[in-house]
Protein backbone atom coordinates (compact mmCIF):
# COMPACT_ATOMS: atom_id res chain seq x y z
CA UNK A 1 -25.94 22.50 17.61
CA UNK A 2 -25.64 19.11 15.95
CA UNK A 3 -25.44 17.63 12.45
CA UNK A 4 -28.82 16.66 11.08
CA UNK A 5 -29.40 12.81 10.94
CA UNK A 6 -28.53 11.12 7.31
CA UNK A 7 -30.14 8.40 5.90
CA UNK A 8 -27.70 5.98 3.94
CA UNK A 9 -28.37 5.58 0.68
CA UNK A 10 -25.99 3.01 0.67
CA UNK A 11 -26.15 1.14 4.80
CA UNK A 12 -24.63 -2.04 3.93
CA UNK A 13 -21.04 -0.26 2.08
CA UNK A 14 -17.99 0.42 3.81
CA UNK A 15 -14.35 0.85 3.34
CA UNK A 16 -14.05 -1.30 0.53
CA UNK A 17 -11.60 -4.32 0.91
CA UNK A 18 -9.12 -2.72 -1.74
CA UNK A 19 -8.75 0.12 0.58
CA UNK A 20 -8.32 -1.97 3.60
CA UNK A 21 -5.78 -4.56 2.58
CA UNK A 22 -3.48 -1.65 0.89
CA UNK A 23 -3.44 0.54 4.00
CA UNK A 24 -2.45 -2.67 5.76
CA UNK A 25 0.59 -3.56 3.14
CA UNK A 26 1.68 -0.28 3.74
CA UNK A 27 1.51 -0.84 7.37
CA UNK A 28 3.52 -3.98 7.52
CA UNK A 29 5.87 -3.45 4.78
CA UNK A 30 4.09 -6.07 2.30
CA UNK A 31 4.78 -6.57 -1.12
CA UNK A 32 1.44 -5.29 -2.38
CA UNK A 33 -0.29 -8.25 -4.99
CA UNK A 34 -3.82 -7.13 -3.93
CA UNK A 35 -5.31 -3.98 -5.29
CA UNK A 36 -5.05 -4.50 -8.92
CA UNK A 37 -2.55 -1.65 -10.04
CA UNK A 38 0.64 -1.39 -12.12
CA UNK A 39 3.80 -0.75 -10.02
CA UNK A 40 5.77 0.73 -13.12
CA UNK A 41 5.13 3.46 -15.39
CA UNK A 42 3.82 4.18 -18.64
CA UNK A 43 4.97 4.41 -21.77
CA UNK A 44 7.13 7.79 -22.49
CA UNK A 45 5.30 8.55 -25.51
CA UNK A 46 2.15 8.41 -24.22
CA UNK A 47 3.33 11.32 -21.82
CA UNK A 48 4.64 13.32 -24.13
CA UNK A 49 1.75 13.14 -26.23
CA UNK A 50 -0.20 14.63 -23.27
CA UNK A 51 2.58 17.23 -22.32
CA UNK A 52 2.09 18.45 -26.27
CA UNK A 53 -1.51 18.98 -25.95
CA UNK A 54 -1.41 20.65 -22.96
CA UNK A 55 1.29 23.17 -24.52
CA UNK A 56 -0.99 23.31 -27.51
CA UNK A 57 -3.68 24.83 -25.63
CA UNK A 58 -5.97 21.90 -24.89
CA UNK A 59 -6.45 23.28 -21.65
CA UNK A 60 -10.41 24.04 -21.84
CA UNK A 61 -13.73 21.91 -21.24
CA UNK A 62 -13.69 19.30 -24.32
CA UNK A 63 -17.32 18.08 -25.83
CA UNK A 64 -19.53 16.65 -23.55
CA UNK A 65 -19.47 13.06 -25.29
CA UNK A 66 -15.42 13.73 -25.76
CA UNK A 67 -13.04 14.51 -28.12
CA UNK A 68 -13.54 13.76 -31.81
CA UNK A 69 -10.23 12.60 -32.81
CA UNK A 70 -10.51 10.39 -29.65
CA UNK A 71 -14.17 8.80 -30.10
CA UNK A 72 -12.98 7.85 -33.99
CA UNK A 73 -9.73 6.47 -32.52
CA UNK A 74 -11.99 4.35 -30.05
CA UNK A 75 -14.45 3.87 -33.14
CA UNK A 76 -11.77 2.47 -35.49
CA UNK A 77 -9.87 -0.22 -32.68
CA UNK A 78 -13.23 -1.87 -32.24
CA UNK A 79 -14.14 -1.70 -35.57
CA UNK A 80 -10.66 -3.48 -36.16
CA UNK A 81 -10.79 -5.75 -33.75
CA UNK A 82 -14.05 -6.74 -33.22
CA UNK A 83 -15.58 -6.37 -36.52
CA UNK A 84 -18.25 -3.93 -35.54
CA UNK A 85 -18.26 -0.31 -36.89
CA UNK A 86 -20.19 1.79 -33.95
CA UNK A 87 -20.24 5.55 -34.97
CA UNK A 88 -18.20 8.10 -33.62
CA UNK A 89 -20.42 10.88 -32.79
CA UNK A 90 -23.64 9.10 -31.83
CA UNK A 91 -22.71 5.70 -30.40
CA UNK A 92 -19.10 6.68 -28.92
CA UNK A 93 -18.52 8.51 -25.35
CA UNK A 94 -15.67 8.97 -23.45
CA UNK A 95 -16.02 8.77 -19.74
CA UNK A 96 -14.00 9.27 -15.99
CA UNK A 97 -12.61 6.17 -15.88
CA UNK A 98 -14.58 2.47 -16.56
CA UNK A 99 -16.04 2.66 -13.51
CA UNK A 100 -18.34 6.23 -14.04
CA UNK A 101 -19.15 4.36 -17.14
CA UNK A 102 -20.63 0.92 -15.31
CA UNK A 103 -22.76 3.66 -12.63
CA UNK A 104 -24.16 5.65 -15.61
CA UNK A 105 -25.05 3.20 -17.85
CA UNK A 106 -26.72 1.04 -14.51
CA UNK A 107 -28.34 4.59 -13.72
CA UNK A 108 -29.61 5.78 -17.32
CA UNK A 109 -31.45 2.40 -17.90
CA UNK A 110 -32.36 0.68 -14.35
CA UNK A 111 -36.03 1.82 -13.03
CA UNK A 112 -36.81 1.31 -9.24
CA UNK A 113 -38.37 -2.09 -9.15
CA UNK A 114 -35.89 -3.40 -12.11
CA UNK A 115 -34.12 -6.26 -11.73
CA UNK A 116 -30.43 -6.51 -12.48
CA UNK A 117 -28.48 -9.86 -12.37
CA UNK A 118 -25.19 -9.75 -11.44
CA UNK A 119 -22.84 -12.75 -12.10
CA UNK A 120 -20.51 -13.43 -8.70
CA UNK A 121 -17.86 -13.16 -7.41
CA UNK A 122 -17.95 -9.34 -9.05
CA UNK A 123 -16.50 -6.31 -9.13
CA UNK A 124 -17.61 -4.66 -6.01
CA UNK A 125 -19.24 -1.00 -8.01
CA UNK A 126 -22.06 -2.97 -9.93
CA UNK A 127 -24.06 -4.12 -6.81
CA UNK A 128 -24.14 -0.26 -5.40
CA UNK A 129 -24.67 1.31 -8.35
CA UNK A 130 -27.84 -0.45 -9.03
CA UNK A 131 -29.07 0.12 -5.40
CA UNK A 132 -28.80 3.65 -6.27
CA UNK A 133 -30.91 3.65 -9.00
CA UNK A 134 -33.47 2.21 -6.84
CA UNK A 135 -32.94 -1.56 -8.78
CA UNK A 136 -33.27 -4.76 -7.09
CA UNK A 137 -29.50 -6.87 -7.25
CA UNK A 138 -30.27 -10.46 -8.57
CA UNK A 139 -26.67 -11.71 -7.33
CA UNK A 140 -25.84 -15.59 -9.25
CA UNK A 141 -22.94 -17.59 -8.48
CA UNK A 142 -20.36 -18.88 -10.97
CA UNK A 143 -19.23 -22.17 -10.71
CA UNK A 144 -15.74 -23.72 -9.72
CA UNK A 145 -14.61 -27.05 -10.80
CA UNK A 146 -11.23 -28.30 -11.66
CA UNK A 147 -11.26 -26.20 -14.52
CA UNK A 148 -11.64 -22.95 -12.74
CA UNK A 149 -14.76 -20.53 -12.94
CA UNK A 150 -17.92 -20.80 -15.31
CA UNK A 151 -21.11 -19.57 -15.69
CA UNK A 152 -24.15 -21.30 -15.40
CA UNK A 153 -26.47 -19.86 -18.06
CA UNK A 154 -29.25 -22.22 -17.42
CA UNK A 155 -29.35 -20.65 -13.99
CA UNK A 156 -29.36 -17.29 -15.45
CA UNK A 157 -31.86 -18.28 -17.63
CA UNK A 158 -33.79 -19.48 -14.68
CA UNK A 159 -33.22 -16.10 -12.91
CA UNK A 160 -34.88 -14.01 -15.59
CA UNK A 161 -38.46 -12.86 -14.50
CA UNK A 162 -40.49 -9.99 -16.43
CA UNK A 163 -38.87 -7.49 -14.11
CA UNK A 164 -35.55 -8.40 -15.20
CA UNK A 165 -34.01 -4.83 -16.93
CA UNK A 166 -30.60 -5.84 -17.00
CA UNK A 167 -27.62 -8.51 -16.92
CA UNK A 168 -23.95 -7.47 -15.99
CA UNK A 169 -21.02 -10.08 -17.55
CA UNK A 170 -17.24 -8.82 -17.26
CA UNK A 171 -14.79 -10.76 -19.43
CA UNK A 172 -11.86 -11.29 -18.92
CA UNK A 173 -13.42 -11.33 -15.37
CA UNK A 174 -11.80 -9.32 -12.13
CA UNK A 175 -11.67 -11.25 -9.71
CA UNK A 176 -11.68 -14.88 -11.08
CA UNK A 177 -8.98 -14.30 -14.13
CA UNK A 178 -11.84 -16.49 -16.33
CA UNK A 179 -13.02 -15.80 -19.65
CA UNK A 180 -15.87 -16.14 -22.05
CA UNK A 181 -15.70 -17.81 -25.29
CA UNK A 182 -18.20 -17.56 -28.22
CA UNK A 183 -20.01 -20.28 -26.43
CA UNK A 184 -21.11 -18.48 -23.86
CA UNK A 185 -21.86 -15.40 -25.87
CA UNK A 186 -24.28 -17.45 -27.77
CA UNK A 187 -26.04 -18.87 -24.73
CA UNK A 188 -26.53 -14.72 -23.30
CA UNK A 189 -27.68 -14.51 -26.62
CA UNK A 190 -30.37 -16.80 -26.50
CA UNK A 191 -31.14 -15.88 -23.11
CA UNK A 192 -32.16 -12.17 -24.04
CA UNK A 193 -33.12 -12.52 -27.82
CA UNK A 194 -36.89 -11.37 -27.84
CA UNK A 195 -36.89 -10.03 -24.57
CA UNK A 196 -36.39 -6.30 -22.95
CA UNK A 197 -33.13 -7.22 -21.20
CA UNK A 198 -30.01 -4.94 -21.73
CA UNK A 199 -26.84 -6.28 -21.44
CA UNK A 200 -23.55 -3.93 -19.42
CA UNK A 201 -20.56 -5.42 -20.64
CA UNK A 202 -17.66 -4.78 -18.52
CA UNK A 203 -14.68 -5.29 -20.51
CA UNK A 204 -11.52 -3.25 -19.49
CA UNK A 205 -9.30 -6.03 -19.28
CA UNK A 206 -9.87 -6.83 -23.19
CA UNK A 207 -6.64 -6.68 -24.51
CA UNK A 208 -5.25 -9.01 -21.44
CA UNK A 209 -5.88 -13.04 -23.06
CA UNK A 210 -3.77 -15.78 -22.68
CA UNK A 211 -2.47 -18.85 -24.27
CA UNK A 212 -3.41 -18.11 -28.02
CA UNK A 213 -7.26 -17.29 -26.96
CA UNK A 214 -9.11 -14.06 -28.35
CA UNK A 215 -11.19 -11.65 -26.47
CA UNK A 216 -14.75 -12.66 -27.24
CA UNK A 217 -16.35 -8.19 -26.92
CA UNK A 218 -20.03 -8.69 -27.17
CA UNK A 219 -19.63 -6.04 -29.97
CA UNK A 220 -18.52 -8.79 -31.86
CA UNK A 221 -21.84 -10.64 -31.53
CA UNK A 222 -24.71 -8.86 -33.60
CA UNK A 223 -27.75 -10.08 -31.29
CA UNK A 224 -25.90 -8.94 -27.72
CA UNK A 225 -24.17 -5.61 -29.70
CA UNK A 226 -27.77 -4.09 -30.34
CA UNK A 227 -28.60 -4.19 -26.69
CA UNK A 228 -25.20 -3.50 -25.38
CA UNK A 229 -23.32 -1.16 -22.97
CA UNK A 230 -19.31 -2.14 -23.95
CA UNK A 231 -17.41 -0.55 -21.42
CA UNK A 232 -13.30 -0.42 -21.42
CA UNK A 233 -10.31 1.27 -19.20
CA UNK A 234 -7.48 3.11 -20.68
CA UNK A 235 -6.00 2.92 -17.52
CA UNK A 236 -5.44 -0.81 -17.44
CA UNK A 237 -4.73 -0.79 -21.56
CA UNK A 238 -1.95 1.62 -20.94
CA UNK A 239 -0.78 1.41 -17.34
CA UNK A 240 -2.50 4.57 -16.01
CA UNK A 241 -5.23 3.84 -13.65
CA UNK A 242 -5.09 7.33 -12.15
CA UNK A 243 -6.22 8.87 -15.03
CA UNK A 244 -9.82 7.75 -14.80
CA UNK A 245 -10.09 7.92 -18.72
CA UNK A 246 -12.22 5.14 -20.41
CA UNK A 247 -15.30 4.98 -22.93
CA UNK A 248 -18.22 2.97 -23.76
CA UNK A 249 -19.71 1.93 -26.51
CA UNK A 250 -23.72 1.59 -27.63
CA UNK A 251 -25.75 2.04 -30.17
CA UNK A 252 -27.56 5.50 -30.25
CA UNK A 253 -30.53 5.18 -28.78
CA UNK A 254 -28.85 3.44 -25.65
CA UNK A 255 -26.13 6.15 -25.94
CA UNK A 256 -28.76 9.26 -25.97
CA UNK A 257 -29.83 8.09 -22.62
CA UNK A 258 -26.36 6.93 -20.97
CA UNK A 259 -25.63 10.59 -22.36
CA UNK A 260 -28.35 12.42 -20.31
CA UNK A 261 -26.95 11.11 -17.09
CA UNK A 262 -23.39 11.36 -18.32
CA UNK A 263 -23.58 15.18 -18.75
CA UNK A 264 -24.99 15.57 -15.61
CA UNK A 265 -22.92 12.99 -13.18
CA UNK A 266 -19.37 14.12 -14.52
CA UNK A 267 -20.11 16.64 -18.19
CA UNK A 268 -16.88 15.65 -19.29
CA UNK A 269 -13.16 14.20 -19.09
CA UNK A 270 -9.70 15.73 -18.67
CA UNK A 271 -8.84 17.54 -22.30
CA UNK A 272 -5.09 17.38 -22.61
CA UNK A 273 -5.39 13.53 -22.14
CA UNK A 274 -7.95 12.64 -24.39
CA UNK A 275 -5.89 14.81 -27.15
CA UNK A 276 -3.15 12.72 -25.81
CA UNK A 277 -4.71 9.15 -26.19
CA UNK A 278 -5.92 9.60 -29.50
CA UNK A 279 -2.63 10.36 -30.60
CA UNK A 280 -1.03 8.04 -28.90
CA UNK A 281 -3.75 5.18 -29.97
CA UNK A 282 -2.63 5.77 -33.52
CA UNK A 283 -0.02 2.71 -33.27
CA UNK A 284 -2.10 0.25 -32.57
CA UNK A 285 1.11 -2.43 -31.11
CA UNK A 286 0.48 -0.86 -27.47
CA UNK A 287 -2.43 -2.61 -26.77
CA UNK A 288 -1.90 -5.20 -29.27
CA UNK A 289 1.30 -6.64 -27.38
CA UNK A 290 -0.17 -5.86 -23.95
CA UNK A 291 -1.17 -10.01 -23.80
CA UNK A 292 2.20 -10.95 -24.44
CA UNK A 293 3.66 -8.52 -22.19
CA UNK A 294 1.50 -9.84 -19.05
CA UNK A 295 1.50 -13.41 -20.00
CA UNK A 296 5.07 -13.69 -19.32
CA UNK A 297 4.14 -12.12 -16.05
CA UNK A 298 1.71 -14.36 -15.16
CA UNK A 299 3.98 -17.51 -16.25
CA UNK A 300 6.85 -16.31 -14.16
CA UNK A 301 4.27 -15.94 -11.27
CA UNK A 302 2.60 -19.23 -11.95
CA UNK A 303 5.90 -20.96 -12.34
CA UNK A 304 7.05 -19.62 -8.94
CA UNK A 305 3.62 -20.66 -7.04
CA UNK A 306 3.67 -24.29 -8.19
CA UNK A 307 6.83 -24.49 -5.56
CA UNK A 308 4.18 -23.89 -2.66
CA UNK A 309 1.31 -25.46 -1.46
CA UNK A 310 -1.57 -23.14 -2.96
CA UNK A 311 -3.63 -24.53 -5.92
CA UNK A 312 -3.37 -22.31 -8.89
CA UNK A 313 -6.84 -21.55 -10.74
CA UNK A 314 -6.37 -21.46 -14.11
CA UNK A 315 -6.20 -18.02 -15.47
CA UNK A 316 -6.77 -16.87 -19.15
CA UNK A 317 -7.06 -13.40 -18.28
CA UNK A 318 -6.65 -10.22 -16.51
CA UNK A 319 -3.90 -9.81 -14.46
CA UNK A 320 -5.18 -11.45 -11.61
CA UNK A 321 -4.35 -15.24 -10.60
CA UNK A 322 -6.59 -16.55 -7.91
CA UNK A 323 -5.33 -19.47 -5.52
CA UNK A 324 -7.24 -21.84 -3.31
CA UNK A 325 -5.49 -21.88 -0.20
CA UNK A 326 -7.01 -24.76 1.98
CA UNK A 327 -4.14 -26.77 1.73
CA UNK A 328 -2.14 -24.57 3.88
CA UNK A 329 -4.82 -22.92 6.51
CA UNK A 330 -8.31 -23.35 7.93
CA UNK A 331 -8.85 -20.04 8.43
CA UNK A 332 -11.43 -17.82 6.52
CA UNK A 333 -10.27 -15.93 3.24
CA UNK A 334 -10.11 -12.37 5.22
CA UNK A 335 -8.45 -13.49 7.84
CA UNK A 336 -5.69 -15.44 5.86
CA UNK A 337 -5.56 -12.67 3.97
CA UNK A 338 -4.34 -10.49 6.79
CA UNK A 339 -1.92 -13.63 7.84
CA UNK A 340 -0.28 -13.09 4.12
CA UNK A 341 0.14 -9.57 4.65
CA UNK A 342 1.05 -9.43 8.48
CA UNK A 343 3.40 -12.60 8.62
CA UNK A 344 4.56 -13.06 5.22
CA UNK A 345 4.71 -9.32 4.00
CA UNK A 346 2.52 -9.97 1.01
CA UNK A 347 -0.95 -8.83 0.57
CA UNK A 348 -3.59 -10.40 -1.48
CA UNK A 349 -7.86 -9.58 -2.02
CA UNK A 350 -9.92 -12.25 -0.31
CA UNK A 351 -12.39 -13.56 -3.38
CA UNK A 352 -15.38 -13.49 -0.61
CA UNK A 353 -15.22 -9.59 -0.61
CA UNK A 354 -16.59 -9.84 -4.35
CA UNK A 355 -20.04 -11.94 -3.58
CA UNK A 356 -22.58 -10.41 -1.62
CA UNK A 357 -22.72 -13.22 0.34
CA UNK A 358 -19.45 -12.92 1.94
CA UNK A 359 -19.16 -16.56 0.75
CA UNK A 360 -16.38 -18.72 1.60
CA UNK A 361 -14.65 -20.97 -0.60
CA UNK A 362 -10.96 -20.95 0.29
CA UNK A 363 -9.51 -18.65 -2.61
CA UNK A 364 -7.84 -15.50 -2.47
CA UNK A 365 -6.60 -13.23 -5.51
CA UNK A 366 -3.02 -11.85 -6.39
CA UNK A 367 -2.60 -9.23 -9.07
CA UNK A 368 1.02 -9.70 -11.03
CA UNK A 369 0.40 -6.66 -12.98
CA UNK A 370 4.14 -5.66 -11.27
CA UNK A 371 7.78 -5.43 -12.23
CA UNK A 372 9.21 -8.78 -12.14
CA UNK A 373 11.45 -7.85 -9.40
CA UNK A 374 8.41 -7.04 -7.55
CA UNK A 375 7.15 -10.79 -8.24
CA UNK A 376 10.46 -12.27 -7.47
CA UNK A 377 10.43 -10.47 -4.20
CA UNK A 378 6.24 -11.64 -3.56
CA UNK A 379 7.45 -14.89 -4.60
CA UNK A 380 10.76 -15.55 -2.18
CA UNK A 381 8.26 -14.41 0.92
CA UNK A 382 5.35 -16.75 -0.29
CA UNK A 383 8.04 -19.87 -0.30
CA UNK A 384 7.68 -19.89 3.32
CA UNK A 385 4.59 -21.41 3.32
């Protein structure tokens, strides 16, 4: 007897890099910069406010679309923040984590035949998820010049053809640590104005902007919000990423169908935490603070690199800082990433792992969302270079 023959729906995925350079960091010992996790906990409150709703019964399968007090708690931040009032019960639905948020709203609106564009480098779920649905992957390369990463929206322009269904943007972008200002909102604007192009906004590293800039949500912009999927992480807001709790946002006819698939792909999130987070997101200084908090990470981790012979990339957001390393080696970005880790005991992501190209441009990515002992340690090891 012998297992039946499967046909990949997916041939070209493996073991993601994430996977690969962590089980390696844990093989050698390495400080650990690459998968982009917290190494510290969360706040106290925020568990007890979980541990109470557990003890208060919240034990049982919540509303498909997720907890009231929860969706008007998401509801009333954006509204706050962004200046757009989406409504709780219709345009409002709480999901397993950011990532079964990007896959359902790429599988509730992408046709086979669709085109999607993708912006590279990018976070390595959107390609898959829109081979799944049986979508064509437009991939488009930012550009890097002295002042870091931008994208070219006359090429994106350029790429739009009447198969076109969708465009992915993430801001403040994973891997690159750029951002984009109102500027660039305005040219995606003017890009899909008048056409039948959705927009998926990946945005769970919103609350993470440097230097005195403001996170530009496309829910702030009236043309992009009406044709907008406005996805965001409460595990990177609140230092939980194994919770798998975030939410996106849409207007209701977008969210009817994201709904359809939602109920069917995952029905509906752990209770006792969303009872939890909407408690807990009634002080709003959490997630208000959270730049501030990793700013002074990423200054004590910039400050440290300028000692070595890496180029910093500027980096307004996230908490990733990406380094071109061509002063130091020749060699290609995986396999300098396994020197780091190996020979130096600290791991970082090769950027070529995020473009579908496997292209090759000298950079790799650290993540300094860590204690600063953590960094100090990362830091002392990198000197050697």
């Amino acid at each position: 007897m012998s297992t039946p023959a499967l046909q990949s729906r997916l041939p070209q995925v493996g073991t993601t890099i994430f996977s690969t350079m962590s089980a390696l960091a844990a093989q050698h010992g390495a400080v650990n910069l690459g998968q982009g996790f917290p190494d510290f906990g969360c706040d106290p409150r925020l568990l007890d406010a979980v541990s109470d709703a557990m003890r208060a019964g919240h034990n049982q399968y919540p509303p498909m679309t997720g907890v009231p007090a929860l969706r008007e708690a998401i509801a009333a931040k954006i509204g706050a923040l962004y200046g757009r009032r989406y409504d709780a019960a219709t345009e409002i639905t709480v999901t397993a984590g950011a990532t079964q948020a990007l896959t359902t709203a790429i599988l509730c609106c992408v046709h086979p035949g669709d085109e999607a564009i993708v912006i590279e480098p990018a976070y390595d779920s959107y390609a898959p998820a829109i081979t799944l649905a049986g979508g064509v992957v437009v991939p488009l390369e930012m550009e890097v010049g002295a002042n870091g990463y931008s994208v070219p929206w006359q090429k994106v322009a350029a790429a739009v053809t009447p198969r076109t269904r969708l465009i992915v943007i993430n801001s403040p972008h994973n891997p690159t640590g750029s951002i984009l200002r109102r500027a660039d909102l305005d040219a995606l604007a003017a890009i899909v104005d008048g056409a039948d192009i959705l927009v998926l906004s990946d945005e769970v590293y919103e609350h993470m902007v440097y230097d005195g800039e403001r996170h530009q949500s496309v829910a702030s912009h009236p043309v992009l919000a009406e044709r907008s999927f406005v996805v965001s992480s409460f595990g990177k807001t609140y230092h939980v990423t194994g919770w798998k709790v975030g939410y996106v946002a849409a207007p209701a006819a977008l969210s009817n169908e994201f709904r359809k698939v939602h109920q069917y792909n995952v029905f509906t999130v752990n209770t006792p935490m969303q009872h939890g987070l909407a408690r807990y997101m009634a002080d709003p200084a959490p997630y208000l603070g959270l730049s501030d908090f990793y700013q002074h990470k990423r200054d004590l981790f910039r400050a440290g690199l300028a000692g070595t012979r890496l180029r910093l990339l500027p980096a307004d957001g996230t908490y990733f800082q990406c380094v071109d390393y061509r002063a130091v080696s020749s060699l290609p970005e995986a396999q300098f990433a396994q020197w780091l880790t190996t020979e130096l005991k600290v791991a970082a992501i090769p950027v070529s792992a995020f473009y579908s190209s496997g292209r090759e441009s000298g950079i790799v990515r650290f993540c300094f969302a860590k204690e600063d002992a953590t960094l100090r340690l990362a830091l002392d090891r990198l000197a050697a270079m």
